[in-house]
C-alpha atoms as a PDB file:
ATOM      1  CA  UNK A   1    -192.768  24.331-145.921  1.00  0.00           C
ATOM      2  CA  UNK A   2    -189.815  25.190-143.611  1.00  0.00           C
ATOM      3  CA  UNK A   3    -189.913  24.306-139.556  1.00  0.00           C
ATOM      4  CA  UNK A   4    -189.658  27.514-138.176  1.00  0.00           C
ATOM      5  CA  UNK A   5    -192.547  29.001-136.250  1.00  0.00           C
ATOM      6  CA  UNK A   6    -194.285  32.274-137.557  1.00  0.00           C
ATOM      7  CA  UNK A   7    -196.544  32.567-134.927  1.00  0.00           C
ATOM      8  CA  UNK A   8    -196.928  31.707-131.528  1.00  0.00           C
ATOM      9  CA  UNK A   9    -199.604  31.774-129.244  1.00  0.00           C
ATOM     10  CA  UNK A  10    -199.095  30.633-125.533  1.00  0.00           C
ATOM     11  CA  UNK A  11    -201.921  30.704-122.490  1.00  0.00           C
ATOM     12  CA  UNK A  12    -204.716  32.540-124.931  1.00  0.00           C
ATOM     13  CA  UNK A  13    -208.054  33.413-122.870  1.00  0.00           C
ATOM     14  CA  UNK A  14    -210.768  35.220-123.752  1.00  0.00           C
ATOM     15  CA  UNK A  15    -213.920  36.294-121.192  1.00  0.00           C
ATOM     16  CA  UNK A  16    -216.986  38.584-122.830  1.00  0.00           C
ATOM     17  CA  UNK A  17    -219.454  39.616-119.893  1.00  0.00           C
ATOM     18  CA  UNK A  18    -222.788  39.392-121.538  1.00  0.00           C
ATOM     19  CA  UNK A  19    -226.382  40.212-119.785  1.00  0.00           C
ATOM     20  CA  UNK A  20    -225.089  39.228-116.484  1.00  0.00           C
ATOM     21  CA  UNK A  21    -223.360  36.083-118.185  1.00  0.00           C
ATOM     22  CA  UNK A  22    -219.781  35.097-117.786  1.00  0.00           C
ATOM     23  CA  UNK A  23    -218.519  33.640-120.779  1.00  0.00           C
ATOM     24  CA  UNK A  24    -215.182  31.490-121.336  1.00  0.00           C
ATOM     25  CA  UNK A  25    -214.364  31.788-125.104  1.00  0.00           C
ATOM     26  CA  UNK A  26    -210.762  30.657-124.929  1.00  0.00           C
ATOM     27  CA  UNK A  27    -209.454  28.515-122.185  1.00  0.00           C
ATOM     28  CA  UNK A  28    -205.817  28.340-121.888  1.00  0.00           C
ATOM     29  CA  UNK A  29    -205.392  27.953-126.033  1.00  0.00           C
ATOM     30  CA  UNK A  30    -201.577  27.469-126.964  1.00  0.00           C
ATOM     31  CA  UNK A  31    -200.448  27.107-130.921  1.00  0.00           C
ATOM     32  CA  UNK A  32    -197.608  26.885-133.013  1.00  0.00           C
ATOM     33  CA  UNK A  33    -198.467  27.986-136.614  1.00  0.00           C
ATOM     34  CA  UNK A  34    -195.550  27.130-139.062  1.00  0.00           C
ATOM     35  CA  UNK A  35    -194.082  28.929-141.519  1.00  0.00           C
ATOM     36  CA  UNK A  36    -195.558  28.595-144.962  1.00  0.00           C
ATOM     37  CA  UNK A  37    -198.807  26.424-143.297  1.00  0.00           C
ATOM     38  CA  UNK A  38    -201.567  26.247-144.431  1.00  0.00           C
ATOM     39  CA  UNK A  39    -204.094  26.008-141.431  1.00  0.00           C
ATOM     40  CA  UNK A  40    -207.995  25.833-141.120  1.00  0.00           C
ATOM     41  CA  UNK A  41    -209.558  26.954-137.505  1.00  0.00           C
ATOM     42  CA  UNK A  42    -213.116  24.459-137.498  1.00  0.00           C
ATOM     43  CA  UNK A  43    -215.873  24.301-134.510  1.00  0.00           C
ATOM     44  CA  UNK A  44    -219.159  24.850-133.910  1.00  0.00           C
ATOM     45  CA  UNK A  45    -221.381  28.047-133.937  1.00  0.00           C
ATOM     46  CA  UNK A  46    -220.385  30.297-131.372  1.00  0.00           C
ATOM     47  CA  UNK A  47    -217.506  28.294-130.182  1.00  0.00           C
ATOM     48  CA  UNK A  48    -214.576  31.467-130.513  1.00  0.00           C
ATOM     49  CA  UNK A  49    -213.446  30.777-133.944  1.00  0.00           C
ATOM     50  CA  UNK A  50    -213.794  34.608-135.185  1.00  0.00           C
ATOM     51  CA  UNK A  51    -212.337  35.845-131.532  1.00  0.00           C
ATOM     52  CA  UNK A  52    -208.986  33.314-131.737  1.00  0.00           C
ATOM     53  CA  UNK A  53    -208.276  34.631-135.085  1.00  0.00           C
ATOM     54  CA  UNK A  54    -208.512  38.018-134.527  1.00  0.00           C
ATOM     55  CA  UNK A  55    -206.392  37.900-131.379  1.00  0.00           C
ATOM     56  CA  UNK A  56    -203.628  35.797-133.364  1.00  0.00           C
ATOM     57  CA  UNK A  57    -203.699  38.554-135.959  1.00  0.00           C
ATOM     58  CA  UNK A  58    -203.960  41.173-132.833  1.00  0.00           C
ATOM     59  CA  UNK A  59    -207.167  42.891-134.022  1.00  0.00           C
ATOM     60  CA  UNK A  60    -208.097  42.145-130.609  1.00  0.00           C
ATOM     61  CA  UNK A  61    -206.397  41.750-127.206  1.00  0.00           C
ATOM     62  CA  UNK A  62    -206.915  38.216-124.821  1.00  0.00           C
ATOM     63  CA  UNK A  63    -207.702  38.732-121.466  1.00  0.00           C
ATOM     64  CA  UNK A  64    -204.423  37.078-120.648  1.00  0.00           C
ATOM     65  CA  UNK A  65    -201.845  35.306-122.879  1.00  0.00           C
ATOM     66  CA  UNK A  66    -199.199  36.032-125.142  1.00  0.00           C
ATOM     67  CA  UNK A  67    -198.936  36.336-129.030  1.00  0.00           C
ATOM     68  CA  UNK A  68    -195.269  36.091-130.887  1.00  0.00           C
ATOM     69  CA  UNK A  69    -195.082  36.678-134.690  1.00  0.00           C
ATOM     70  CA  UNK A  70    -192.123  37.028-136.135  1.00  0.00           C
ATOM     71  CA  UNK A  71    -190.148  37.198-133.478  1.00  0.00           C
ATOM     72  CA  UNK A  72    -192.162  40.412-131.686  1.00  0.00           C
ATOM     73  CA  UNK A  73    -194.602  40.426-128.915  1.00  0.00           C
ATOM     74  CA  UNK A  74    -197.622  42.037-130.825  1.00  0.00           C
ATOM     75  CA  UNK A  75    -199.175  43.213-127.378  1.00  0.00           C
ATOM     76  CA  UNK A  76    -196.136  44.325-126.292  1.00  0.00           C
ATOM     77  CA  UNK A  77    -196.074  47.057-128.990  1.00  0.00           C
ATOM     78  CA  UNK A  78    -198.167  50.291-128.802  1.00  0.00           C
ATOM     79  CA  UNK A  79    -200.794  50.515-131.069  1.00  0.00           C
ATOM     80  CA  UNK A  80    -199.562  52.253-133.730  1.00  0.00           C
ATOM     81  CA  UNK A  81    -196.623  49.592-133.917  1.00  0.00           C
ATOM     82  CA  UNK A  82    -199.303  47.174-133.964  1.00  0.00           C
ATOM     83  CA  UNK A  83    -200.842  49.013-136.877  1.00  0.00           C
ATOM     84  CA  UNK A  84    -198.128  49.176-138.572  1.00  0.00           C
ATOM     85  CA  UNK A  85    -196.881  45.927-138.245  1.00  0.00           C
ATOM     86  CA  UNK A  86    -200.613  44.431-139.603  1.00  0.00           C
ATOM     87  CA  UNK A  87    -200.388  47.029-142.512  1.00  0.00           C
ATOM     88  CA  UNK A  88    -197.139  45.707-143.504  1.00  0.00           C
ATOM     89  CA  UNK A  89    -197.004  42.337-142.759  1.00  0.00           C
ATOM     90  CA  UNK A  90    -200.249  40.498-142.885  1.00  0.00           C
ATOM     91  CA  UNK A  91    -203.487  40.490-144.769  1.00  0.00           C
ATOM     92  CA  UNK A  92    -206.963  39.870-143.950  1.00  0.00           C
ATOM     93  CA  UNK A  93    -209.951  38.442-145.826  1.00  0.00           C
ATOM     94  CA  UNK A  94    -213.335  38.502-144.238  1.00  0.00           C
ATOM     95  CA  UNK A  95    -216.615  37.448-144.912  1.00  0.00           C
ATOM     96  CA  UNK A  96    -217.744  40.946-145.523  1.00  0.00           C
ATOM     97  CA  UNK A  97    -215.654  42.357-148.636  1.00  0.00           C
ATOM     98  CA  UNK A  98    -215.391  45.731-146.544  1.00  0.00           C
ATOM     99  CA  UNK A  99    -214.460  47.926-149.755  1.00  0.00           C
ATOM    100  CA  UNK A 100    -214.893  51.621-149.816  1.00  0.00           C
ATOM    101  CA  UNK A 101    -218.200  52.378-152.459  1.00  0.00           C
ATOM    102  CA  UNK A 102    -216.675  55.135-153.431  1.00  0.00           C
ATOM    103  CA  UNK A 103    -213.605  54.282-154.647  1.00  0.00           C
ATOM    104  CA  UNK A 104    -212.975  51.262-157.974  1.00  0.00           C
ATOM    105  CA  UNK A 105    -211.835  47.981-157.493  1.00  0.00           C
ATOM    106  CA  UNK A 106    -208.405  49.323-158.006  1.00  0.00           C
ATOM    107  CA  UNK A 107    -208.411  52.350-156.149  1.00  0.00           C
ATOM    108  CA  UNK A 108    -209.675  49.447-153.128  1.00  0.00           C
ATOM    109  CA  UNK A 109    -206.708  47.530-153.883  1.00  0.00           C
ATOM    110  CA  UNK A 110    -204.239  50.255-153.935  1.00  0.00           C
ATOM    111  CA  UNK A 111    -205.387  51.565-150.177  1.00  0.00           C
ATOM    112  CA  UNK A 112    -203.493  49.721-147.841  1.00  0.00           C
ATOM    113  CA  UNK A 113    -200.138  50.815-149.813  1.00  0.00           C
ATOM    114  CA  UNK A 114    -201.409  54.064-149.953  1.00  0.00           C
ATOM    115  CA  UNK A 115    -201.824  54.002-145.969  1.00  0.00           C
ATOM    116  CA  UNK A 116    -198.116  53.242-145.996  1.00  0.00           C
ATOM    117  CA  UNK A 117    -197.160  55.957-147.863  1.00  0.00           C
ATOM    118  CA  UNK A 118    -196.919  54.004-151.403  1.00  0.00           C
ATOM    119  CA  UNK A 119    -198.980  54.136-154.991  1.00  0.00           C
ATOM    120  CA  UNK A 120    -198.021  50.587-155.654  1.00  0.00           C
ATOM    121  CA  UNK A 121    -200.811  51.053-158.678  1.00  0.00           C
ATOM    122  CA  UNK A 122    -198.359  48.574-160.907  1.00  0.00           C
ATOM    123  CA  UNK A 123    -198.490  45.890-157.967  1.00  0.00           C
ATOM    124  CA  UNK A 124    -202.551  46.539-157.804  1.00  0.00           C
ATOM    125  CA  UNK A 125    -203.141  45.751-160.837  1.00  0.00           C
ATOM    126  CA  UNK A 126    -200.994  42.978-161.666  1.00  0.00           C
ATOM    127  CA  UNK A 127    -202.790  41.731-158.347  1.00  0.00           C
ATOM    128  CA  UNK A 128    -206.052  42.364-160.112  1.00  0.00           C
ATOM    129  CA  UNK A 129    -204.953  40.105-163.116  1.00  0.00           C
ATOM    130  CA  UNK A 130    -204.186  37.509-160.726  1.00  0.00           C
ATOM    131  CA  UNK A 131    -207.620  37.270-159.358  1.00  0.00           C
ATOM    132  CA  UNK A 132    -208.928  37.679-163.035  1.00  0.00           C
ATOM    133  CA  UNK A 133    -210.733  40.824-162.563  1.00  0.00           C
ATOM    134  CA  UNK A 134    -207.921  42.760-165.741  1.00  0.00           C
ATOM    135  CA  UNK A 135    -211.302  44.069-166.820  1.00  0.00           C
ATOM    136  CA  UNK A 136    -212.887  45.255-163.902  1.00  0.00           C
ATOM    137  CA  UNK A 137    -210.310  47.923-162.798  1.00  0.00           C
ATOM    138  CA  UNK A 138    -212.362  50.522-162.636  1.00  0.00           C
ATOM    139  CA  UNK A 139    -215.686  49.966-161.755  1.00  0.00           C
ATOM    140  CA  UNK A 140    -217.267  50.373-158.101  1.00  0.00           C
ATOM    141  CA  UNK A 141    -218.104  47.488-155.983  1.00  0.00           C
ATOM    142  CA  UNK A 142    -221.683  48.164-156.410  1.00  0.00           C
ATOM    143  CA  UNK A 143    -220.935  47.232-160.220  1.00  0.00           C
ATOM    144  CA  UNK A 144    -219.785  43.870-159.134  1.00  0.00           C
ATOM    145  CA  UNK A 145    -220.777  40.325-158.142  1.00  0.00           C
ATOM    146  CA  UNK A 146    -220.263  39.074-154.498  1.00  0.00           C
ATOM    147  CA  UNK A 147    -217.603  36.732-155.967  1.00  0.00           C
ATOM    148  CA  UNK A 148    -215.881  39.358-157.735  1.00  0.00           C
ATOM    149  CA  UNK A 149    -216.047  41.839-154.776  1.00  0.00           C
ATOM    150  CA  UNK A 150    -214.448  38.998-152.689  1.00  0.00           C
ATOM    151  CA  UNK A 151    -211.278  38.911-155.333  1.00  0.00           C
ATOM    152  CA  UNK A 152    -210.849  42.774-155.148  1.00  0.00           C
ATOM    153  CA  UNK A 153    -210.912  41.949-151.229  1.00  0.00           C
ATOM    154  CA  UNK A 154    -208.384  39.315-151.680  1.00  0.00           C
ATOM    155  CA  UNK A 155    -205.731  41.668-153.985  1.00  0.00           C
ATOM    156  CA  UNK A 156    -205.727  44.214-151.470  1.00  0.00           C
ATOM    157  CA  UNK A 157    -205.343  41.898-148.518  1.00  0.00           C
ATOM    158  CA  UNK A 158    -202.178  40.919-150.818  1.00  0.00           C
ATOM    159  CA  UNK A 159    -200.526  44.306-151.956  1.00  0.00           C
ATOM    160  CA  UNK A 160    -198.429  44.713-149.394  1.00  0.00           C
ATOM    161  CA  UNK A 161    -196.910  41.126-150.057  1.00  0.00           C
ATOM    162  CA  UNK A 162    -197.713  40.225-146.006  1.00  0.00           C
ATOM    163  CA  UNK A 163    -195.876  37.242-144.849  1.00  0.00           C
ATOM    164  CA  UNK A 164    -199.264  35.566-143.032  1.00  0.00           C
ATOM    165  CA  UNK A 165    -202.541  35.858-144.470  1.00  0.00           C
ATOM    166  CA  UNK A 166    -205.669  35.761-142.095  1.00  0.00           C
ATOM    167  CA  UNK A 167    -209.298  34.994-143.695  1.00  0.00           C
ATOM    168  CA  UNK A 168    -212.353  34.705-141.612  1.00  0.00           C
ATOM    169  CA  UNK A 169    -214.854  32.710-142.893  1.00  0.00           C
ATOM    170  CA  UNK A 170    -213.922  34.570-146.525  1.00  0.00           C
ATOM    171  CA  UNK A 171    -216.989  32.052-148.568  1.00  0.00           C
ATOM    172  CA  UNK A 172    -219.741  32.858-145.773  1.00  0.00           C
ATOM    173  CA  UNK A 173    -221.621  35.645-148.118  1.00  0.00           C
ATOM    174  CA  UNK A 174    -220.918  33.678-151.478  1.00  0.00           C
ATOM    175  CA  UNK A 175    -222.935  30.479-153.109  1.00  0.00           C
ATOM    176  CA  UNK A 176    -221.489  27.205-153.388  1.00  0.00           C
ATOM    177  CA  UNK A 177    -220.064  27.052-156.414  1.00  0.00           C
ATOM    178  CA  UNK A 178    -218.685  31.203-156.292  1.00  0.00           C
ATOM    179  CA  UNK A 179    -217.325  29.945-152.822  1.00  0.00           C
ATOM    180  CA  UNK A 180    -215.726  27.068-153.795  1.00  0.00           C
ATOM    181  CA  UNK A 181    -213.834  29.265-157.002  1.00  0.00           C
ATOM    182  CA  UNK A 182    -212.569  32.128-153.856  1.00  0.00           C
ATOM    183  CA  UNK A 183    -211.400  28.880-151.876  1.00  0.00           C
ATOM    184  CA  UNK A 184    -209.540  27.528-154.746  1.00  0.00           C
ATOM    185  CA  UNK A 185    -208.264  31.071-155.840  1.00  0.00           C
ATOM    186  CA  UNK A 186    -206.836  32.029-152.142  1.00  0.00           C
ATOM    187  CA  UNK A 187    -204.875  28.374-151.949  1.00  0.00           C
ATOM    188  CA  UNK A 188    -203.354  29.288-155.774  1.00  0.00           C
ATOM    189  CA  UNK A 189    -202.184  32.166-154.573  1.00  0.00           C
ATOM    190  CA  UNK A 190    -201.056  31.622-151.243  1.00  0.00           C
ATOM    191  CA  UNK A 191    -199.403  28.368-152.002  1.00  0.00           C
ATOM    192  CA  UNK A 192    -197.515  29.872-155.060  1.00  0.00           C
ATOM    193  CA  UNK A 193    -196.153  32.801-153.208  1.00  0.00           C
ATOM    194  CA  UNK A 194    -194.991  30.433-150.004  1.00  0.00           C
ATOM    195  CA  UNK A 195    -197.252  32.757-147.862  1.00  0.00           C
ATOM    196  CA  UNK A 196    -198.693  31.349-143.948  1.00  0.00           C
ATOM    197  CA  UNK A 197    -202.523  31.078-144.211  1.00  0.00           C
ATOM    198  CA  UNK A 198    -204.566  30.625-141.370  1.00  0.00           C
ATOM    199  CA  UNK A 199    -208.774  30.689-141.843  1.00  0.00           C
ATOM    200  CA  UNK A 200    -211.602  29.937-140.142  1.00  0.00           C
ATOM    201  CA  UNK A 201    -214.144  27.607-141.700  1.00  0.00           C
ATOM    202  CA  UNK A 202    -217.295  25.938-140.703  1.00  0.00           C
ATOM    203  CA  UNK A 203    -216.955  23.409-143.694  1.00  0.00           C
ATOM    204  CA  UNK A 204    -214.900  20.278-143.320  1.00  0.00           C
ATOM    205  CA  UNK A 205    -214.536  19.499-147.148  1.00  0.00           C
ATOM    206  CA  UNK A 206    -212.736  23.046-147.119  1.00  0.00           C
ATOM    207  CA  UNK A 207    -210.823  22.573-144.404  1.00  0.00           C
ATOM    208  CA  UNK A 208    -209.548  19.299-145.666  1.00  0.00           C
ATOM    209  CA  UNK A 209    -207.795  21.427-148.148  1.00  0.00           C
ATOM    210  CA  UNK A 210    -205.510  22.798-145.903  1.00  0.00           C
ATOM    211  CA  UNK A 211    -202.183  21.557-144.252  1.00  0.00           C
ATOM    212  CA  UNK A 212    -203.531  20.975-140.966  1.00  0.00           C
ATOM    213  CA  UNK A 213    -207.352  21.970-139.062  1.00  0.00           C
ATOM    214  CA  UNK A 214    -207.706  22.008-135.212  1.00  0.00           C
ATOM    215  CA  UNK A 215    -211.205  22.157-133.878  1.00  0.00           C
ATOM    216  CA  UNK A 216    -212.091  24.848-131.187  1.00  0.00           C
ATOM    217  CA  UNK A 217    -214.491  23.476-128.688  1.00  0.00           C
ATOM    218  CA  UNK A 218    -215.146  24.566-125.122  1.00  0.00           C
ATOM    219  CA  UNK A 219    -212.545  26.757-125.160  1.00  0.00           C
ATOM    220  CA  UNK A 220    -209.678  24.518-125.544  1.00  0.00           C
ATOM    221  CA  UNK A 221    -208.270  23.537-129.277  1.00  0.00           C
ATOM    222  CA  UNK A 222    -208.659  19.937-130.562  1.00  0.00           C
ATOM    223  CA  UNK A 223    -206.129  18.191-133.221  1.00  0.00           C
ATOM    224  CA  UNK A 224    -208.226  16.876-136.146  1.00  0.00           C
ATOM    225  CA  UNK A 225    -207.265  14.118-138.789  1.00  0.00           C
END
């Protein structure tokens, strides 16, 4: 893992106005995430987890605050910039797979090259053989286990070869023992490529995995052992 920052967040704040309510999700939240780190977001229910990722992948904008990745101000580009700089350069796993029903585990795979303006099928399904599913090419995700449709989720979030991967809570749909196997599979695969991973977790054992967790409470982001 190299020293150089890959993102950087600076003054994040985040205000939703709810039923009359005014409430402070982020309060002020800096963070350096370094290249090639491995890095687990923790905290308690409702505490802004899923809203800090999001805004340090810039799925969502902070009421005020800055995000750097790479070297560009993601707010600072327009939004198809920002599109294609997400398309290109990062992935995303979520909780819910999100896969198209009408389209097979490779055609899933294959979309976010095709949105580029690439096939890439020879990249999809080498990515499929990474996440074990060879056999599974072409059957729909209603043909498939939760498990499984998570590891179609994770070869598409890959096919583009991002730089920084972004999972939210990515074992929140799956059993124990399925989640543990995703948890296991996304560290293989990020470590071995050298790629940034930054996730959001509820579970200390998982987080304990990682390089580094910080805790998000009350707004403001904790260092954790």
């Amino acid at each position: 893992m190299t020293s150089s920052i890959h993102l950087r967040a600076r003054g994040l704040h985040q205000t939703y106005d709810l039923a009359g309510t005014h409430l402070k999700v982020l309060q002020g939240v800096d963070l350096d995430v370094v290249r090639g780190e491995v890095l687990f977001l923790r905290g308690p229910s409702g505490a802004g987890k899923s809203t800090l990722l999001y805004i340090l992948a810039g799925l969502e904008h902070p009421r005020e605050g800055t995000i750097e990745f790479e070297g560009e101000q993601i707010f600072k580009l327009g939004s198809d910039q920002q599109a294609l700089l997400r398309n290109r350069r990062m992935g995303f796993v979520f909780q819910s797979y999100f896969l198209l029903p009408e389209l097979t585990a490779l055609e899933n795979v294959m979309l976010p090259a095709m949105l580029d303006g690439k096939k890439n099928e020879a990249k999809a399904r080498t990515l499929l053989g990474r996440v074990g599913l060879s056999e599974r090419l072409d059957h729909l995700p209603s043909q498939l286990s939760g498990g499984e449709q998570q590891r179609v989720a994770i070869a598409r979030a890959l096919v583009n070869d991002p730089s920084i991967l972004f999972a939210d809570e990515p074992t929140g749909n799956l059993d124990a023992a399925t989640g543990a196997g995703i948890i296991d599979l996304l560290l293989e695969l990020t470590r071995q490529d050298s790629r940034t991973f930054v996730a959001v977790t509820h579970d200390p054992a998982l987080a304990a995995l990682g390089d580094r967790q910080l805790y998000l409470k009350e707004g403001h982001l904790h260092q954790t052992a």
